[in-house]
PDB file of N, CA and C in Angstrom:
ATOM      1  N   UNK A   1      60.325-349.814 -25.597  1.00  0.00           N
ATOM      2  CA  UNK A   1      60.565-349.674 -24.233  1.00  0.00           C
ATOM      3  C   UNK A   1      59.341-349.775 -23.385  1.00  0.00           C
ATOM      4  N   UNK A   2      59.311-350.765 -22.341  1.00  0.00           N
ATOM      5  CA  UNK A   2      58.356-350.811 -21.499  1.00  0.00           C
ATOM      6  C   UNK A   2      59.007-350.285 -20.177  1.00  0.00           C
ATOM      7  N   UNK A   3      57.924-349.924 -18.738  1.00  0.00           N
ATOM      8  CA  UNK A   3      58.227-349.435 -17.857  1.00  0.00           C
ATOM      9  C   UNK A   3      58.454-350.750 -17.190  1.00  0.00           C
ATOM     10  N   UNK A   4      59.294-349.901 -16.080  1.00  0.00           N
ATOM     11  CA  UNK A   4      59.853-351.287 -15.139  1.00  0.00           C
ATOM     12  C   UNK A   4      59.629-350.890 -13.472  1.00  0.00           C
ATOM     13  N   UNK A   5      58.869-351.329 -12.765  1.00  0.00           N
ATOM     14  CA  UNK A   5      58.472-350.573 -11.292  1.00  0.00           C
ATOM     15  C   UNK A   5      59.158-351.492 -10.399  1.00  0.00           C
ATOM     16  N   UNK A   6      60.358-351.829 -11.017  1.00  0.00           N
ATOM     17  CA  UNK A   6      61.377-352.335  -9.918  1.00  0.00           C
ATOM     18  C   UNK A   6      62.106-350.906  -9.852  1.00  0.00           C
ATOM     19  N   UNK A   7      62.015-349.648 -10.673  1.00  0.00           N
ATOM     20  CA  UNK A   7      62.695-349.026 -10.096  1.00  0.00           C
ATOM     21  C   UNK A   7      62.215-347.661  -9.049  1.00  0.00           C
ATOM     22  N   UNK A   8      61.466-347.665  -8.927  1.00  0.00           N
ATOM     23  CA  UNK A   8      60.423-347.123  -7.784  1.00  0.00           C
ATOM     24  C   UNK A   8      60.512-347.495  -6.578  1.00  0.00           C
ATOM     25  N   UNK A   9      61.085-346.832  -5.058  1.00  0.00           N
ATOM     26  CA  UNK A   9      61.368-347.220  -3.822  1.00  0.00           C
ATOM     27  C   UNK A   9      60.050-347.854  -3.053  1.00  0.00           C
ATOM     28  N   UNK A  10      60.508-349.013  -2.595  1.00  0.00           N
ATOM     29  CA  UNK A  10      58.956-350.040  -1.813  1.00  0.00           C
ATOM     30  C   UNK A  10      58.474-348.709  -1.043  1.00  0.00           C
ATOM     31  N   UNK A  11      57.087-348.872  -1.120  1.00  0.00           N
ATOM     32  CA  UNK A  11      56.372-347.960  -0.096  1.00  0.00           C
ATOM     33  C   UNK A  11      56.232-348.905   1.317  1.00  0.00           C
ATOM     34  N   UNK A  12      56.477-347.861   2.807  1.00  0.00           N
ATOM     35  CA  UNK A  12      56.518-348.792   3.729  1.00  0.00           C
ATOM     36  C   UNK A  12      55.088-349.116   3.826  1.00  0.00           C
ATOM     37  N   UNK A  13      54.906-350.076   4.971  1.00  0.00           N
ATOM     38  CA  UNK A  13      54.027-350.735   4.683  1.00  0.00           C
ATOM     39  C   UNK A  13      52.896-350.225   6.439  1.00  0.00           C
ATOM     40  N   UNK A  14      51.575-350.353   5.428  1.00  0.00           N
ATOM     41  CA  UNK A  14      50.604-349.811   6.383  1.00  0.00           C
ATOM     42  C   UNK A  14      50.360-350.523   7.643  1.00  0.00           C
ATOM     43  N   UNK A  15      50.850-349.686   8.803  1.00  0.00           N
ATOM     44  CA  UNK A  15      50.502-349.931  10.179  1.00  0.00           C
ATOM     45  C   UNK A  15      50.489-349.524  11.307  1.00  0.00           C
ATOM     46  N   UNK A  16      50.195-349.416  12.761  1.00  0.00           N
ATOM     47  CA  UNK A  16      50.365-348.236  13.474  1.00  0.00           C
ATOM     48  C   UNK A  16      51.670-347.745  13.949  1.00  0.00           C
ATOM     49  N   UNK A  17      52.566-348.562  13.751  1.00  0.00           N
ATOM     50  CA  UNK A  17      53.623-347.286  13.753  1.00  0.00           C
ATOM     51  C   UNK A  17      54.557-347.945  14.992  1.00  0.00           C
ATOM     52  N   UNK A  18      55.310-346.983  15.338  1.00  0.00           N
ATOM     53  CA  UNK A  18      56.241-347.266  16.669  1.00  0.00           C
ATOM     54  C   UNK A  18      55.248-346.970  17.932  1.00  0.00           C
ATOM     55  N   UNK A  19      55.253-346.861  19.199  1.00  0.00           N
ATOM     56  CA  UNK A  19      54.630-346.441  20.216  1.00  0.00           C
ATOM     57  C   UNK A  19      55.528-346.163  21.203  1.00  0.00           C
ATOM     58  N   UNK A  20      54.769-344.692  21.822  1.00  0.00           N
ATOM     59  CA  UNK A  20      56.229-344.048  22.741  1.00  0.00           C
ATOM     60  C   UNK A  20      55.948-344.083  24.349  1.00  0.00           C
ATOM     61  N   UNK A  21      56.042-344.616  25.275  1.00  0.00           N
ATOM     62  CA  UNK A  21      55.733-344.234  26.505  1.00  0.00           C
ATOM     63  C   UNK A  21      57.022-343.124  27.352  1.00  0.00           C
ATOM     64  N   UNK A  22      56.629-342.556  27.680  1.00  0.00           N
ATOM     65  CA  UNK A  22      57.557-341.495  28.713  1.00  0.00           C
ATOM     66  C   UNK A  22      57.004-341.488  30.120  1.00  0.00           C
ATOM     67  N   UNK A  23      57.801-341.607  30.850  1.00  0.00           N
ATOM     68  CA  UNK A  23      57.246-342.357  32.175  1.00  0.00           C
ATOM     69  C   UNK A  23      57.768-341.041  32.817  1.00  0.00           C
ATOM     70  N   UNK A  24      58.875-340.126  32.543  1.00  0.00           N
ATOM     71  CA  UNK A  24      59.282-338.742  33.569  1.00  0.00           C
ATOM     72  C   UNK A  24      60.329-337.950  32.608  1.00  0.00           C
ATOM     73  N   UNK A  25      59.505-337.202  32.248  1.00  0.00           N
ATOM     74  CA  UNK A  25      60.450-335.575  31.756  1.00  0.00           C
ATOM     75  C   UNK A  25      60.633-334.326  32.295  1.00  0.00           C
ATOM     76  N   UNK A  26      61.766-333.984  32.470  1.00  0.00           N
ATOM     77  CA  UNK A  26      61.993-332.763  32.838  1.00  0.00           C
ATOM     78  C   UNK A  26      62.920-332.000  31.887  1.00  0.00           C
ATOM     79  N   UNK A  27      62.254-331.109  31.510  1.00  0.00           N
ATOM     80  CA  UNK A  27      63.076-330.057  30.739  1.00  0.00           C
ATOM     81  C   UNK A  27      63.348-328.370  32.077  1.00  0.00           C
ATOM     82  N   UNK A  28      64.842-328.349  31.829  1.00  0.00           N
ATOM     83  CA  UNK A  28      65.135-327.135  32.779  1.00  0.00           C
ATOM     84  C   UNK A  28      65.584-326.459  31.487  1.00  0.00           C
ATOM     85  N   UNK A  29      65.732-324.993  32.410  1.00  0.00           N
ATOM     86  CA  UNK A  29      66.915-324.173  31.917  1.00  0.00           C
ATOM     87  C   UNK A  29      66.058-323.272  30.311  1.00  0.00           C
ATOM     88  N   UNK A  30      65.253-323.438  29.842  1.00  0.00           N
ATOM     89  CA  UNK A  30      64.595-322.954  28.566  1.00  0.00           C
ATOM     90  C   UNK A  30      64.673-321.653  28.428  1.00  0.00           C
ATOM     91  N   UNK A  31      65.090-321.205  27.497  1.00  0.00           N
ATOM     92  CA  UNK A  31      65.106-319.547  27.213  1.00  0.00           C
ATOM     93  C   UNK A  31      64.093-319.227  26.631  1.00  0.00           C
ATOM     94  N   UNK A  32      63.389-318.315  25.946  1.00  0.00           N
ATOM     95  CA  UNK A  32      62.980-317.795  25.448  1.00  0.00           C
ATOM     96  C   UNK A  32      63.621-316.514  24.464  1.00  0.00           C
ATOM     97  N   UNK A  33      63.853-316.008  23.361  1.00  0.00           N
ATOM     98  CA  UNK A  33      64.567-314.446  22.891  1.00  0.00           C
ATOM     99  C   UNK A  33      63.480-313.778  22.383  1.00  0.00           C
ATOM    100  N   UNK A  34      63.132-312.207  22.658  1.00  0.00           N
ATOM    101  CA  UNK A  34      62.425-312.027  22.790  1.00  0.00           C
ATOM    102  C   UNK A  34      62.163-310.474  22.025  1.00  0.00           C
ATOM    103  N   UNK A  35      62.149-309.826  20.938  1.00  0.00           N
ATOM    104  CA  UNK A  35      62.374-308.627  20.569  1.00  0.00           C
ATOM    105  C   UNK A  35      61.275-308.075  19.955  1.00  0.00           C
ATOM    106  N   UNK A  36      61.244-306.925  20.698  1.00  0.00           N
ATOM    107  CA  UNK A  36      60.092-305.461  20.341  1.00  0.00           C
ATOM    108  C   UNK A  36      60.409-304.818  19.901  1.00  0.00           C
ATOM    109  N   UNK A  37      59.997-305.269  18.053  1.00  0.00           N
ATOM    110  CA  UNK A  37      60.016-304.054  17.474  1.00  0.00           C
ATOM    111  C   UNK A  37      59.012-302.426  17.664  1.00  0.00           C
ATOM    112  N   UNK A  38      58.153-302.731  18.008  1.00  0.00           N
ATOM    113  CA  UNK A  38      58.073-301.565  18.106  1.00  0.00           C
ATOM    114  C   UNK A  38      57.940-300.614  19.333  1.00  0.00           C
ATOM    115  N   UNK A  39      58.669-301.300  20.267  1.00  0.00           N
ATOM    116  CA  UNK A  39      59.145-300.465  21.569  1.00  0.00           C
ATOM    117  C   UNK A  39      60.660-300.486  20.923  1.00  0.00           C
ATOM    118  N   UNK A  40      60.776-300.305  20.092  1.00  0.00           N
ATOM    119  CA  UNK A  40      62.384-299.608  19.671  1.00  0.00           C
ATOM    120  C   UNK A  40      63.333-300.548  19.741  1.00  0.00           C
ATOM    121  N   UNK A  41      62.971-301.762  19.373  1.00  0.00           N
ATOM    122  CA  UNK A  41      63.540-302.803  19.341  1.00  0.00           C
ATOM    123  C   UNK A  41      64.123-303.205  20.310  1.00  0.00           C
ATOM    124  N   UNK A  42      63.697-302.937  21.477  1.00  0.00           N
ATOM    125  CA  UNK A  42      64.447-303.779  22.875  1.00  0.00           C
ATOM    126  C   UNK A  42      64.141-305.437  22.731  1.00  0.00           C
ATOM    127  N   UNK A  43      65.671-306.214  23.114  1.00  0.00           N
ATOM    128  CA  UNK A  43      65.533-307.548  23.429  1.00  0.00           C
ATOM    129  C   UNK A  43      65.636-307.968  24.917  1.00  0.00           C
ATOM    130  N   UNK A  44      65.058-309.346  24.975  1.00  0.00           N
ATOM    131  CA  UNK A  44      65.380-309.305  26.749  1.00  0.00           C
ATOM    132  C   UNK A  44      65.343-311.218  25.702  1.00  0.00           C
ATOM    133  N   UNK A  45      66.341-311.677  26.787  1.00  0.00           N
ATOM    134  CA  UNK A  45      66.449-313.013  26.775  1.00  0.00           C
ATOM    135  C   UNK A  45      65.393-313.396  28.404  1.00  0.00           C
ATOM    136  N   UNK A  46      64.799-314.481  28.378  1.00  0.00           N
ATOM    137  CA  UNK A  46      63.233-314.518  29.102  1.00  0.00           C
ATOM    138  C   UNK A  46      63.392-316.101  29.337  1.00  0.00           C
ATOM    139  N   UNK A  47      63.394-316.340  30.771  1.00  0.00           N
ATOM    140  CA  UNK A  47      63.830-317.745  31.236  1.00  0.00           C
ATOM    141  C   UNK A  47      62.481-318.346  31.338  1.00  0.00           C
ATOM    142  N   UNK A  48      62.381-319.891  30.688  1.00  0.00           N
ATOM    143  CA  UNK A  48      61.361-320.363  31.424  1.00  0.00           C
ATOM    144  C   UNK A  48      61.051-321.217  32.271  1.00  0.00           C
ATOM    145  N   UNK A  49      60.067-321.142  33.065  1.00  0.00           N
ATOM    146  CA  UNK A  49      59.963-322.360  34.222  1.00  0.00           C
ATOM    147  C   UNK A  49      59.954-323.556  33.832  1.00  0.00           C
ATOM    148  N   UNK A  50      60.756-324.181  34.558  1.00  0.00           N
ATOM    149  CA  UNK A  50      61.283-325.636  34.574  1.00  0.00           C
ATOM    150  C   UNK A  50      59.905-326.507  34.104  1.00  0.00           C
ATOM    151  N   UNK A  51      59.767-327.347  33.439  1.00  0.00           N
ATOM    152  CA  UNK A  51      58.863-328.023  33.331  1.00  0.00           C
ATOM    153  C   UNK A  51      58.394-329.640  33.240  1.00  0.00           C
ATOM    154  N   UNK A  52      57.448-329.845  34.160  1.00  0.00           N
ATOM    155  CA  UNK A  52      58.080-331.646  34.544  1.00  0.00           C
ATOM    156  C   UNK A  52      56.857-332.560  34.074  1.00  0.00           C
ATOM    157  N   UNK A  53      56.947-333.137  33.278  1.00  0.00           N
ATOM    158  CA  UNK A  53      55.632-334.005  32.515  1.00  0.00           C
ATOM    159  C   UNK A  53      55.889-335.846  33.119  1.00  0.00           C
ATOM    160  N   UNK A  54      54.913-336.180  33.364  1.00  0.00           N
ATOM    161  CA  UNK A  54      54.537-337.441  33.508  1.00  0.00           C
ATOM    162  C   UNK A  54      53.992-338.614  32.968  1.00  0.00           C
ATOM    163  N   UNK A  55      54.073-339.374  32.752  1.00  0.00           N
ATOM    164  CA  UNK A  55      53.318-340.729  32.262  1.00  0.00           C
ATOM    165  C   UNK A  55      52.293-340.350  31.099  1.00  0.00           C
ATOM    166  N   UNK A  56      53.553-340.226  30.465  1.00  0.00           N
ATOM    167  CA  UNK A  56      52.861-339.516  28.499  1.00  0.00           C
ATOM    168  C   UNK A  56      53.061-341.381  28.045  1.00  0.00           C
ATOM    169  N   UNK A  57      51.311-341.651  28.143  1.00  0.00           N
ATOM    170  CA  UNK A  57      51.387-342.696  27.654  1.00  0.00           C
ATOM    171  C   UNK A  57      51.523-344.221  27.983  1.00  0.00           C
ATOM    172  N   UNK A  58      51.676-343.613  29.475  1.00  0.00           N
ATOM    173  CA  UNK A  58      51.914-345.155  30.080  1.00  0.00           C
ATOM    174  C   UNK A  58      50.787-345.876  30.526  1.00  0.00           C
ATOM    175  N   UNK A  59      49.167-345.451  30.287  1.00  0.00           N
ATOM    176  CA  UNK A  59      47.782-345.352  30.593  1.00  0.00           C
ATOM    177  C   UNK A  59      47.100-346.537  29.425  1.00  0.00           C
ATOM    178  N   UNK A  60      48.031-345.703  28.228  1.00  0.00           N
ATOM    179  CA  UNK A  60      47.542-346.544  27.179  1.00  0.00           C
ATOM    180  C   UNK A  60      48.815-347.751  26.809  1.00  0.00           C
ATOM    181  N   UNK A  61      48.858-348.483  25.102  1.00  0.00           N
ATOM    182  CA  UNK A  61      49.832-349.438  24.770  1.00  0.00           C
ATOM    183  C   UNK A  61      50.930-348.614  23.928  1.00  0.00           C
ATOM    184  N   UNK A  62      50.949-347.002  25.008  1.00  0.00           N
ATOM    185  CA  UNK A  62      52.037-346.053  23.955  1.00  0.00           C
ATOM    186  C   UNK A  62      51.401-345.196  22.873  1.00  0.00           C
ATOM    187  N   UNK A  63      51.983-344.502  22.848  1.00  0.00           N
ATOM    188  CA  UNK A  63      51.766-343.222  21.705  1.00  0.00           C
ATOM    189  C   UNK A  63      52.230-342.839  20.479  1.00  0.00           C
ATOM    190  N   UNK A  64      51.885-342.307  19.341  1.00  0.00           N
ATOM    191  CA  UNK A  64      52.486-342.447  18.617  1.00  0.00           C
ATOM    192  C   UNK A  64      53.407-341.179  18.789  1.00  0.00           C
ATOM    193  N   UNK A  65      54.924-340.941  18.107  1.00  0.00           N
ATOM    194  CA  UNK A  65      55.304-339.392  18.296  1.00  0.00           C
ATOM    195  C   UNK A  65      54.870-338.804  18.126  1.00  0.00           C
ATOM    196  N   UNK A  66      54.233-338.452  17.228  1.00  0.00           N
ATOM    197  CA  UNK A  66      53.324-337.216  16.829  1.00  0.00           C
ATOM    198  C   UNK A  66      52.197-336.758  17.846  1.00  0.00           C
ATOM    199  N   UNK A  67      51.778-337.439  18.864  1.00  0.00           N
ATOM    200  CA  UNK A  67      51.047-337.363  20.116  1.00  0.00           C
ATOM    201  C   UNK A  67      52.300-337.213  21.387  1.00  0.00           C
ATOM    202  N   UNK A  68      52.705-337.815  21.441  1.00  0.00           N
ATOM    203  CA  UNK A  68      53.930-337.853  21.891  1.00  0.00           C
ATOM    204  C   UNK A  68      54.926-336.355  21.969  1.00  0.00           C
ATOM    205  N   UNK A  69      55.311-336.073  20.775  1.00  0.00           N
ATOM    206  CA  UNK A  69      55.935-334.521  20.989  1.00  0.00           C
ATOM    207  C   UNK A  69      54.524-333.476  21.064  1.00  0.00           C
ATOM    208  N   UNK A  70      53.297-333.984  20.861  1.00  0.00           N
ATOM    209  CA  UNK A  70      52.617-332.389  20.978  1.00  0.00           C
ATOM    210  C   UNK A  70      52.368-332.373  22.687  1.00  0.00           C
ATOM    211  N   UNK A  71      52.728-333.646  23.110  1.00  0.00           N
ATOM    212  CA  UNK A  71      52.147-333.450  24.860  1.00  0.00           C
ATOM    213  C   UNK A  71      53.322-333.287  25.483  1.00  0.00           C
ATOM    214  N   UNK A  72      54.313-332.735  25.069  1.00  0.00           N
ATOM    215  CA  UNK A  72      55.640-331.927  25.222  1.00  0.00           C
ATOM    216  C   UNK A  72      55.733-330.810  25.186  1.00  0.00           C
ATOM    217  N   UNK A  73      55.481-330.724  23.409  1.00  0.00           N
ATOM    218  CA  UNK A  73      55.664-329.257  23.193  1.00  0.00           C
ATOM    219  C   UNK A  73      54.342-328.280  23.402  1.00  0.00           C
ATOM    220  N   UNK A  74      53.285-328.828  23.901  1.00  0.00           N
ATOM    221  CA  UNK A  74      52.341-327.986  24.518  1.00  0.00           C
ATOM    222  C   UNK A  74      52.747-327.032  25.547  1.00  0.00           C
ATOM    223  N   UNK A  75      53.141-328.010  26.684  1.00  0.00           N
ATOM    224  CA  UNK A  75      53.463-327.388  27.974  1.00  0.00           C
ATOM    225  C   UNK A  75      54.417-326.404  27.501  1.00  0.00           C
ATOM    226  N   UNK A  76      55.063-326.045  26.871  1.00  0.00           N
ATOM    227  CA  UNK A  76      56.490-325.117  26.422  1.00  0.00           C
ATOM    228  C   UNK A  76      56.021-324.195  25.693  1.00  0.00           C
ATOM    229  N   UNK A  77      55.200-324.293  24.843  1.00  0.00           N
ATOM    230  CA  UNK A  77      54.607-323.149  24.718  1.00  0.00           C
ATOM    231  C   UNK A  77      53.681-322.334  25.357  1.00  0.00           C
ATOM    232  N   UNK A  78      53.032-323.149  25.858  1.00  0.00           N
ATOM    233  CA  UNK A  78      51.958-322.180  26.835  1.00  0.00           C
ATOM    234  C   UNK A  78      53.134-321.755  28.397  1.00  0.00           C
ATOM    235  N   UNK A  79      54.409-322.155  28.869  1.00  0.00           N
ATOM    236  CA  UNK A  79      55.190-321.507  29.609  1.00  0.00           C
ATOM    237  C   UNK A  79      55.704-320.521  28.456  1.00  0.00           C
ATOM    238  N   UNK A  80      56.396-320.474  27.377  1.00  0.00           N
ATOM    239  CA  UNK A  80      56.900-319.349  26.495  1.00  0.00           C
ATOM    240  C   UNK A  80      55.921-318.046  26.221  1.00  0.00           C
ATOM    241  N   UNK A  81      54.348-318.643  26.406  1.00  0.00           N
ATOM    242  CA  UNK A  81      53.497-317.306  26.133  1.00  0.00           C
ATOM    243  C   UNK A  81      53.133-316.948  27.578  1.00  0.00           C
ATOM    244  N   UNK A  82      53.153-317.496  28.318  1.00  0.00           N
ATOM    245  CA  UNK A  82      52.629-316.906  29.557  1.00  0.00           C
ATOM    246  C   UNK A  82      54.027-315.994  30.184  1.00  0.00           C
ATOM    247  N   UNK A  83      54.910-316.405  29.948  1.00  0.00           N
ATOM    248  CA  UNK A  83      56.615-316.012  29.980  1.00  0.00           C
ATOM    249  C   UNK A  83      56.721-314.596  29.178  1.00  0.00           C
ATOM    250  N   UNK A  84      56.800-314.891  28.071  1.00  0.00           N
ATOM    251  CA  UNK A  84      57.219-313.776  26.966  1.00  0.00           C
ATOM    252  C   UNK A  84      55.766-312.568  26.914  1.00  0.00           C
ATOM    253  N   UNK A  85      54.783-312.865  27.677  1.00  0.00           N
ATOM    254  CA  UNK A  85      53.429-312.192  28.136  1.00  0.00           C
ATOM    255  C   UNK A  85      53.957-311.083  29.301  1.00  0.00           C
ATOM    256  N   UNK A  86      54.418-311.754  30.543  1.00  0.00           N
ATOM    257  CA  UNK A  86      55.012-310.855  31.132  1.00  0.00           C
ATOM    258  C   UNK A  86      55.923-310.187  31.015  1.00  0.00           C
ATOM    259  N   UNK A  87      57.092-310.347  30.302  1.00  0.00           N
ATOM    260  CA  UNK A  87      57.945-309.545  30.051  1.00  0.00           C
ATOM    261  C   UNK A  87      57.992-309.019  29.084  1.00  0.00           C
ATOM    262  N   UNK A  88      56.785-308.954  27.897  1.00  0.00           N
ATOM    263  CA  UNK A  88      56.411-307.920  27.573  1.00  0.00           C
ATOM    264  C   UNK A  88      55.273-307.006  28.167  1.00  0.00           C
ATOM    265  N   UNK A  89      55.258-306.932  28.939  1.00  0.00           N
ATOM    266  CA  UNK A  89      54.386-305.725  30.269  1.00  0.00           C
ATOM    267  C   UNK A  89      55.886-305.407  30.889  1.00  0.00           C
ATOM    268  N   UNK A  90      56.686-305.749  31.066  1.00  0.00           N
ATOM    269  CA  UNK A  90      57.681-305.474  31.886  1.00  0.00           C
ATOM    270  C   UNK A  90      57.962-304.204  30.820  1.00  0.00           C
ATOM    271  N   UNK A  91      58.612-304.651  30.126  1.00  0.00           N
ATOM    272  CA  UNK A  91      59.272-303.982  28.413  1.00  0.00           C
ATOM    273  C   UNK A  91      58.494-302.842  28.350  1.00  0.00           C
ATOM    274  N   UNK A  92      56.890-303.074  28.366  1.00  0.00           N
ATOM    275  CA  UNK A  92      56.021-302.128  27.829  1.00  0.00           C
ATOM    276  C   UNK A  92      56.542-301.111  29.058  1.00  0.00           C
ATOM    277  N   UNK A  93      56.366-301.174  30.291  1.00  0.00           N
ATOM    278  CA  UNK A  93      55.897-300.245  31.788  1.00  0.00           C
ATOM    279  C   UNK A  93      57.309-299.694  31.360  1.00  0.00           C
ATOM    280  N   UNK A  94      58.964-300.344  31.143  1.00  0.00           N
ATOM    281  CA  UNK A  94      59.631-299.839  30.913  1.00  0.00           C
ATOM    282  C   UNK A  94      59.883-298.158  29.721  1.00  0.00           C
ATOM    283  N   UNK A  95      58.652-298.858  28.758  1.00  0.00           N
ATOM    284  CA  UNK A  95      58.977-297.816  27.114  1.00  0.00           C
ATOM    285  C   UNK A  95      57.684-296.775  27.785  1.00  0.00           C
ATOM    286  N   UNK A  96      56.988-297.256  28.600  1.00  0.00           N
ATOM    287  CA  UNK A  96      55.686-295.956  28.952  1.00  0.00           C
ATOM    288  C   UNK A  96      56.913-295.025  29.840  1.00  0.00           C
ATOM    289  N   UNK A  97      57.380-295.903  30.843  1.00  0.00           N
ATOM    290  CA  UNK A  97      58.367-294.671  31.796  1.00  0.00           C
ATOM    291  C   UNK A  97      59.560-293.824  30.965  1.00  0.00           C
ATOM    292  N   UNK A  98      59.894-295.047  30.129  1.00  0.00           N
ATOM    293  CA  UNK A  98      60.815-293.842  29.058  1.00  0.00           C
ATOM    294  C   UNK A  98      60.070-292.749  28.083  1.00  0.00           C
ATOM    295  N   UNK A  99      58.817-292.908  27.301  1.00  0.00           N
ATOM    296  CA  UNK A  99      58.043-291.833  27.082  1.00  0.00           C
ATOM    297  C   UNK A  99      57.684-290.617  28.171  1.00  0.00           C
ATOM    298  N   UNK A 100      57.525-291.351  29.048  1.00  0.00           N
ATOM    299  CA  UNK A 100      57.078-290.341  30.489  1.00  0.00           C
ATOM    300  C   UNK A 100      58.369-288.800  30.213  1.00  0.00           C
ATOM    301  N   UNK A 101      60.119-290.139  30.920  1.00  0.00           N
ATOM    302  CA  UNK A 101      60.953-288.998  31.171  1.00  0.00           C
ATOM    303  C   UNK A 101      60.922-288.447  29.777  1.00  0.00           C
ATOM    304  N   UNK A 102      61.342-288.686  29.014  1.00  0.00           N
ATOM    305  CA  UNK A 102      61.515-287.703  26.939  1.00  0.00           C
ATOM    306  C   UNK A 102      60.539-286.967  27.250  1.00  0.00           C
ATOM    307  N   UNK A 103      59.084-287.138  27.574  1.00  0.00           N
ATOM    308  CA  UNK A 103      58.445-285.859  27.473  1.00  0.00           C
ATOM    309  C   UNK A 103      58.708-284.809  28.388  1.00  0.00           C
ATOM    310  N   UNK A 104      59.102-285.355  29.875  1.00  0.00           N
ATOM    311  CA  UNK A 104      59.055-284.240  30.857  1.00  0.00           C
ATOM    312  C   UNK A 104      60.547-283.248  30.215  1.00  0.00           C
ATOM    313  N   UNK A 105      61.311-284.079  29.849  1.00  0.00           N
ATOM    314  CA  UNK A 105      62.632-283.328  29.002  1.00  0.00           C
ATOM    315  C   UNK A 105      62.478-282.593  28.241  1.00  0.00           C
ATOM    316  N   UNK A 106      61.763-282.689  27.170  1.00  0.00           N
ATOM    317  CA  UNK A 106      61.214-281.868  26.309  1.00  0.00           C
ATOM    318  C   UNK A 106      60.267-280.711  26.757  1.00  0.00           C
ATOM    319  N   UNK A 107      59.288-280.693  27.951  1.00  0.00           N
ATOM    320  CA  UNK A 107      59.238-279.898  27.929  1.00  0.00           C
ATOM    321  C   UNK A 107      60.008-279.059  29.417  1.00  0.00           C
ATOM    322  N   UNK A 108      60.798-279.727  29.592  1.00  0.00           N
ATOM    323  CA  UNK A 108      61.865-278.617  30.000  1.00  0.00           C
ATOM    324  C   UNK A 108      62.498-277.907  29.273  1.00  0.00           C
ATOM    325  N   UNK A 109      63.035-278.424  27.982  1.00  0.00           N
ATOM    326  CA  UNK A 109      63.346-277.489  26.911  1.00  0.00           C
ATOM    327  C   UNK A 109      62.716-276.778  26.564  1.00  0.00           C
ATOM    328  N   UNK A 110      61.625-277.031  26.509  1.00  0.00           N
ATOM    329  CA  UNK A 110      60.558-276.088  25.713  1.00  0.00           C
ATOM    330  C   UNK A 110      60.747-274.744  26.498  1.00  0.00           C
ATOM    331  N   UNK A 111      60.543-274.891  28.060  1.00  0.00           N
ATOM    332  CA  UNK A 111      60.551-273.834  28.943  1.00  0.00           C
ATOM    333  C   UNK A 111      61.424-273.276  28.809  1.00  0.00           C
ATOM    334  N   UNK A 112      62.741-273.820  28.819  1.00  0.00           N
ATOM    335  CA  UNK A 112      64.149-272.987  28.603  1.00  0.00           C
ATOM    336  C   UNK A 112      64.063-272.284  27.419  1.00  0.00           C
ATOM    337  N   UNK A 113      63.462-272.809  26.910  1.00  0.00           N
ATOM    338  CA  UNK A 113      63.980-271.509  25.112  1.00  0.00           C
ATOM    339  C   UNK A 113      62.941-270.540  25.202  1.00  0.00           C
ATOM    340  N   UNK A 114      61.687-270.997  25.988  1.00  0.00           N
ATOM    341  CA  UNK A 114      60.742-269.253  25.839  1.00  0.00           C
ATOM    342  C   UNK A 114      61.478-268.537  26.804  1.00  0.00           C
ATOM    343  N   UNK A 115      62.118-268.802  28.127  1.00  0.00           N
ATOM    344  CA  UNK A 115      62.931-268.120  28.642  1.00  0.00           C
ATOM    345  C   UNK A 115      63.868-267.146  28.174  1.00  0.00           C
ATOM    346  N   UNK A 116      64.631-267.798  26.760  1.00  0.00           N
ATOM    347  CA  UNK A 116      65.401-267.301  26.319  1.00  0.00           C
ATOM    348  C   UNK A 116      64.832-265.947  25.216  1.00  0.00           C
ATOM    349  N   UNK A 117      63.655-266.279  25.133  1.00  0.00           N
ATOM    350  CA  UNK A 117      62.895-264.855  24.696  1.00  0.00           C
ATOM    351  C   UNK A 117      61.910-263.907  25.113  1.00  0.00           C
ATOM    352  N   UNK A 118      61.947-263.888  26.582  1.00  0.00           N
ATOM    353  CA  UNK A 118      61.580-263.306  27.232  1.00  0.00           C
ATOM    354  C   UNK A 118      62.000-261.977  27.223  1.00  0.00           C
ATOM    355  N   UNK A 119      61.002-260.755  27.118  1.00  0.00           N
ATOM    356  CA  UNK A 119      61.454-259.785  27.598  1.00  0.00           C
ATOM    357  C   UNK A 119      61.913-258.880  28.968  1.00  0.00           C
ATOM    358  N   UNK A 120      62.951-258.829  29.131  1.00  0.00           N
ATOM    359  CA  UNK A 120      63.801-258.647  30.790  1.00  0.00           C
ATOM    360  C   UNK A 120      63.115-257.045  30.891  1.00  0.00           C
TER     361      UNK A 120
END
């Protein structure tokens, strides 16, 4: 038995590729989901600003995708962290004011039960 490399799939063949121009994108409407574990696991669903990209590529003879989706998905992430940044300060100011009231509660209790052993 000899080998046979007809049965081995053709490798494609070396060259630059497809090229992408995008002349106007707009992505609306983007969510973000967003959960703190350790503010007690609160979620907040977190909208992001609309975002409108231009002439990806129309400068040069096109892009390849891989240049192409990162000058996309850049802008979307840096709106998702600047996004999901504030509303976790929101979240946080929220879990500091809920520590705030639990403590002032507690020690209202506290007061009520030495009350309750007070000598009259």
């Amino acid at each position: 038995g000899g080998s046979d490399d007809k049965s081995r799939p053709a490798e494609p063949a070396a060259g630059p590729g497809k090229k992408f121009r995008a002349k106007d994108i707009t992505i609306r409407g983007g969510k973000i989901h967003l959960s703190v574990q350790g503010l007690g696991g609160k979620a907040a669903v977190v909208p992001l600003p609309d975002i409108h990209l231009q002439n990806i590529g129309n400068d040069e003879e096109g892009v390849p995708l891989a240049k192409l989706s990162r000058e996309i998905l850049r802008p979307m992430l840096k709106a998702a962290i600047e996004s999901g940044g504030k509303a976790l300060a929101d979240v946080g100011k929220g879990a500091t004011e809920a520590v705030k009231d639990a403590a002032g509660e507690a020690g209202k209790a506290v007061e009520g039960i030495k009350n309750l052993f007070k000598k009259k």
